[in-house]
C-alpha atoms as a PDB file:
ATOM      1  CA  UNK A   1     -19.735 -30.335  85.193  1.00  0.00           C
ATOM      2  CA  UNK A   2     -17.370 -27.719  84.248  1.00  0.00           C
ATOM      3  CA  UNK A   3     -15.504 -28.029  80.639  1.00  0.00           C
ATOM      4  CA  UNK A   4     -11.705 -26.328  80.684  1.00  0.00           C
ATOM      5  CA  UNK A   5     -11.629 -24.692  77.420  1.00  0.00           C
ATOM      6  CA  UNK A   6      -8.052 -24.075  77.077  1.00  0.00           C
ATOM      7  CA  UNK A   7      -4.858 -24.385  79.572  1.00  0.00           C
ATOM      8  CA  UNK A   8      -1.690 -22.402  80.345  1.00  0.00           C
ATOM      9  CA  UNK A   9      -2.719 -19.407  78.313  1.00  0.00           C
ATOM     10  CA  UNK A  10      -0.752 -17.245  80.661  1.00  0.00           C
ATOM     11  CA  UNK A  11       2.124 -15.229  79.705  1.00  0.00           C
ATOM     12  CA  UNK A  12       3.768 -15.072  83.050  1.00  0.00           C
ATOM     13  CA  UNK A  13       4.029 -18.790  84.885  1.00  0.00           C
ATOM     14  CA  UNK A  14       3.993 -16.796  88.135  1.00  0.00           C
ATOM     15  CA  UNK A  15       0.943 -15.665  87.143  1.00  0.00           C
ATOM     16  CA  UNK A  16      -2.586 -16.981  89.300  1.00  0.00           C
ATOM     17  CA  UNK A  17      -6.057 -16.380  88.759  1.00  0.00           C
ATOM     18  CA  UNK A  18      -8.496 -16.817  91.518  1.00  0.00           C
ATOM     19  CA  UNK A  19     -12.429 -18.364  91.282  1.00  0.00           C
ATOM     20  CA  UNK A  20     -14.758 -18.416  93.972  1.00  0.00           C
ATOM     21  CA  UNK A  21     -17.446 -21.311  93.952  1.00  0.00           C
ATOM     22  CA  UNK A  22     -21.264 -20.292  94.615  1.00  0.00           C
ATOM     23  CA  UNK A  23     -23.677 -22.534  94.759  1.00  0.00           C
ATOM     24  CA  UNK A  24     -25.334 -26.135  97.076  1.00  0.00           C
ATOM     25  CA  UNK A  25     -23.403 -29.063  98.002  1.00  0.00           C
ATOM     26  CA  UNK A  26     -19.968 -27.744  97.913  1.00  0.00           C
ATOM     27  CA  UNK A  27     -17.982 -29.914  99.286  1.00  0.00           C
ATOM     28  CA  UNK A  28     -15.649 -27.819 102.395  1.00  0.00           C
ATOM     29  CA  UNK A  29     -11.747 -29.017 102.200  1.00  0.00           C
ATOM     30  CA  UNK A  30     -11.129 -26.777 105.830  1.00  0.00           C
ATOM     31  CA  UNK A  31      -8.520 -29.462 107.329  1.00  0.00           C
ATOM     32  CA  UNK A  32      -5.684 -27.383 105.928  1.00  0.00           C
ATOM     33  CA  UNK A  33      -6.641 -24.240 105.201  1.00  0.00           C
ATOM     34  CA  UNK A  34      -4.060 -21.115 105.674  1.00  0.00           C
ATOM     35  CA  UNK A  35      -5.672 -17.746 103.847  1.00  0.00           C
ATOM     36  CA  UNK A  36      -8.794 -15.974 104.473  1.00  0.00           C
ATOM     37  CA  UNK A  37     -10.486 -13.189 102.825  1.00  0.00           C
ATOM     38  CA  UNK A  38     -11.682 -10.668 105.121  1.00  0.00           C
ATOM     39  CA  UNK A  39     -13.452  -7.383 104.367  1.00  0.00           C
ATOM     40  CA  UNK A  40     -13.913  -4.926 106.990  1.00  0.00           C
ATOM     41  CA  UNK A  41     -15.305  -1.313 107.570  1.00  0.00           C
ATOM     42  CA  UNK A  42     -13.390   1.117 110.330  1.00  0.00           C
ATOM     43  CA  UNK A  43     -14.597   4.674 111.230  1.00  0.00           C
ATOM     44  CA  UNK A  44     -12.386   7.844 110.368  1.00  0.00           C
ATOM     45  CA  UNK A  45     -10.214   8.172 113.351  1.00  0.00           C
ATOM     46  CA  UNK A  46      -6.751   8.840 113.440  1.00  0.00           C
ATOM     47  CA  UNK A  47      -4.845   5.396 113.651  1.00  0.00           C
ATOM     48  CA  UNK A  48      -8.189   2.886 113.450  1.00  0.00           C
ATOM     49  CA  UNK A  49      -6.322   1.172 110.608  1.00  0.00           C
ATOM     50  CA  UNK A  50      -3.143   1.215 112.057  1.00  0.00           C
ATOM     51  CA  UNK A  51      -4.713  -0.342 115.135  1.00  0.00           C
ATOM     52  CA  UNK A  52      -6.600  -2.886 113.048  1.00  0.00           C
ATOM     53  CA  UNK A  53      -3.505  -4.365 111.128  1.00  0.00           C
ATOM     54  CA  UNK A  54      -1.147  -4.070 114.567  1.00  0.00           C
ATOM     55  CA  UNK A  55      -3.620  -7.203 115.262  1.00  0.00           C
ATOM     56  CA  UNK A  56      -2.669  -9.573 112.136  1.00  0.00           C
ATOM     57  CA  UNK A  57       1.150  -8.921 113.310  1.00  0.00           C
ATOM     58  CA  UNK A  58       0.389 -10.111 116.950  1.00  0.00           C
ATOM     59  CA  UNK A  59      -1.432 -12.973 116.200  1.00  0.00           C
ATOM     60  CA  UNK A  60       0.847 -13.823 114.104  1.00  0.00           C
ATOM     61  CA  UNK A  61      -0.590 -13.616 110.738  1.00  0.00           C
ATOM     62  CA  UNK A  62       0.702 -12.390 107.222  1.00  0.00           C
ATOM     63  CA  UNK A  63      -1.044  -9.469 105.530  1.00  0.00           C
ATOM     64  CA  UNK A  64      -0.913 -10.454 102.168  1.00  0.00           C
ATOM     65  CA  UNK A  65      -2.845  -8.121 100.016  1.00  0.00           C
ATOM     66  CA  UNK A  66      -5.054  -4.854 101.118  1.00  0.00           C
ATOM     67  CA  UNK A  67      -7.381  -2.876  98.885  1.00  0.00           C
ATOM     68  CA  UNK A  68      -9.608   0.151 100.176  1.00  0.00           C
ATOM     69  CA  UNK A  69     -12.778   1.362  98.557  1.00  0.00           C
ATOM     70  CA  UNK A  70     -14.711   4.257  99.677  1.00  0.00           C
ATOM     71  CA  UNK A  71     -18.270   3.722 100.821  1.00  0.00           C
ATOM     72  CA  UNK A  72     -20.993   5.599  98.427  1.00  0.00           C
ATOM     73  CA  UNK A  73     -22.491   7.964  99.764  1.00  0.00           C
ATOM     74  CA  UNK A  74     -21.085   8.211 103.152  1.00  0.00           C
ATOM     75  CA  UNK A  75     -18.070  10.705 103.110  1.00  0.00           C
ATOM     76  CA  UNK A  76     -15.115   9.560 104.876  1.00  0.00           C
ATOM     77  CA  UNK A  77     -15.913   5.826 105.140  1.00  0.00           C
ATOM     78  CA  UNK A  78     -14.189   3.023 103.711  1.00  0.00           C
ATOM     79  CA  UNK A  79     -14.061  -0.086 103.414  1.00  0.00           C
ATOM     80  CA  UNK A  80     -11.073  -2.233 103.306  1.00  0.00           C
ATOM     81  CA  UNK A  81     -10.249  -5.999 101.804  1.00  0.00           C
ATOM     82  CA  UNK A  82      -7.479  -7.740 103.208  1.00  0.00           C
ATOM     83  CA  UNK A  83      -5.773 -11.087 102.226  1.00  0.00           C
ATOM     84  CA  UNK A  84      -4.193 -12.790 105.346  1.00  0.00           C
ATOM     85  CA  UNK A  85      -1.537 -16.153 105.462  1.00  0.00           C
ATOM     86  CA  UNK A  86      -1.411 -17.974 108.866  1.00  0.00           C
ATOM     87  CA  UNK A  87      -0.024 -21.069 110.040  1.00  0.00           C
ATOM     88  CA  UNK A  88      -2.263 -21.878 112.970  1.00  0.00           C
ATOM     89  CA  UNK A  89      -5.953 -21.853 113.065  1.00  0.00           C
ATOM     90  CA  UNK A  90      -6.425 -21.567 116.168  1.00  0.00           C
ATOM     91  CA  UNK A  91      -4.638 -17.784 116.209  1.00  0.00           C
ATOM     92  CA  UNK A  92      -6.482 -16.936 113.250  1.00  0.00           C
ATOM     93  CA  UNK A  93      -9.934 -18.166 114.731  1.00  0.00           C
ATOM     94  CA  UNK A  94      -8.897 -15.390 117.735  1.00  0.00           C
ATOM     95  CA  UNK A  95      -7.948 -12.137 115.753  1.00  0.00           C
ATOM     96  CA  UNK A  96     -11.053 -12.652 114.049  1.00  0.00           C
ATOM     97  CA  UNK A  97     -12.886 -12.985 117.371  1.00  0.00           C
ATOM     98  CA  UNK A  98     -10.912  -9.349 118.660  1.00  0.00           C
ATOM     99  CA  UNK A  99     -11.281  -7.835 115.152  1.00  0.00           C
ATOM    100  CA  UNK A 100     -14.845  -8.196 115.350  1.00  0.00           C
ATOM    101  CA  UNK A 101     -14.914  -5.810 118.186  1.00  0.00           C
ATOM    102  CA  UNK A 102     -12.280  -3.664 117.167  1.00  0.00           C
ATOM    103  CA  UNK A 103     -13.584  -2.771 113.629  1.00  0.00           C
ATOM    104  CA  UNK A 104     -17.251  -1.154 112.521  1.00  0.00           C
ATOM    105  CA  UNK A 105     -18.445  -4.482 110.498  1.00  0.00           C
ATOM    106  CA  UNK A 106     -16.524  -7.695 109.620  1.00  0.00           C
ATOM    107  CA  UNK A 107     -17.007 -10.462 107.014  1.00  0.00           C
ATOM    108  CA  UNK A 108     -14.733 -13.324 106.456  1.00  0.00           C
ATOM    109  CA  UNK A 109     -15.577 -13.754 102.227  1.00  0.00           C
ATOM    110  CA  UNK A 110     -13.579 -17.106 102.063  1.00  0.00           C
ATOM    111  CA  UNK A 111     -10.870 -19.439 104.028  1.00  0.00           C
ATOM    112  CA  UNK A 112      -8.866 -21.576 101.910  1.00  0.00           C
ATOM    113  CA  UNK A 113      -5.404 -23.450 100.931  1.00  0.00           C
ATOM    114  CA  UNK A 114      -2.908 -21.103  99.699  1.00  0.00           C
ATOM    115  CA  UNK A 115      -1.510 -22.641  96.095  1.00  0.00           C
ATOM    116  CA  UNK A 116       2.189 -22.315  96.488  1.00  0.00           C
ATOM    117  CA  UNK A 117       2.203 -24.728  93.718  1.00  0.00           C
ATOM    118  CA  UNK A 118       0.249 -23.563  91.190  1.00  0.00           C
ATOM    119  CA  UNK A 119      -1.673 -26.673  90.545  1.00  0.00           C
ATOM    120  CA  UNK A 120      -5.714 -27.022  90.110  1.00  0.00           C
ATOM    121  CA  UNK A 121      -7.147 -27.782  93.176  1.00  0.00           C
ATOM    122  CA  UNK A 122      -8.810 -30.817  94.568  1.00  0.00           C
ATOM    123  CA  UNK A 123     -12.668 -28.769  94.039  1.00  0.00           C
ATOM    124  CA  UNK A 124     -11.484 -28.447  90.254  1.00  0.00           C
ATOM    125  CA  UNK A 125     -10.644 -32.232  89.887  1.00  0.00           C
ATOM    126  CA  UNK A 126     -14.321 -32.972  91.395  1.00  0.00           C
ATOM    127  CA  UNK A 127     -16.230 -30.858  88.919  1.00  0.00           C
ATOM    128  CA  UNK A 128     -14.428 -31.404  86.178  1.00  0.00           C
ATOM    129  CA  UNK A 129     -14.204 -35.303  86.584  1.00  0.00           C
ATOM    130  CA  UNK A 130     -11.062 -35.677  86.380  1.00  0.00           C
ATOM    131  CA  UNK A 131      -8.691 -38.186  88.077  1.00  0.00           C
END
């Protein structure tokens, strides 16, 4: 069981924070999902990422956030994070299935329910106890 220490500490109500559960016996809440998590590596050729996020546009699917990071020790080579919003599964089930050929290494690092509402989820309520 997790204990909340304190509450609304933020200074900004606009303001969201992000945890990621690790562990056995999570319980999944997939059914409606609408974000994902993706990181993926691409070699240096002119227009690879260009290519890559021409594919989230297509399929119809919002490119929320991206983040780069170079890859120690291997000049040239990145590796990029994305955060993507879709309304259908289904597409979002087949960019991954073309990205996965299109890109040097994919992994989805979490698919979840976007918080437009800013309220603690139902995982929270579950190991927290609370009704």
């Amino acid at each position: 069981m997790l204990k909340i220490l304190d509450s609304k500490i933020q200074n900004n109500s606009q303001n969201q924070t992000r945890f990621v559960l690790v562990g056995k016996n999570i319980k999944t809440y997939s059914k409606d999902v609408n974000k994902a998590t993706l990181k993926f590596k691409l070699d240096h050729r002119i227009g690879s990422l260009s290519n890559v996020l021409q594919l989230f546009s297509i399929f119809e699917i919002n490119l929320t956030k991206i983040q780069s990071l170079s890859i120690i020790e291997k000049p040239w080579q990145y590796a990029f994070f994305v955060d993507v919003f879709f309304n259908d599964y289904t597409l979002f089930k087949d960019v991954i299935k073309v990205l996965e050929k299109a890109v040097k290494e994919l992994k989805i690092i979490g698919v979840y329910k976007q918080n437009f509402d800013n309220k603690p989820s139902e995982i929270l309520k579950d190991l927290t106890h609370e009704k």
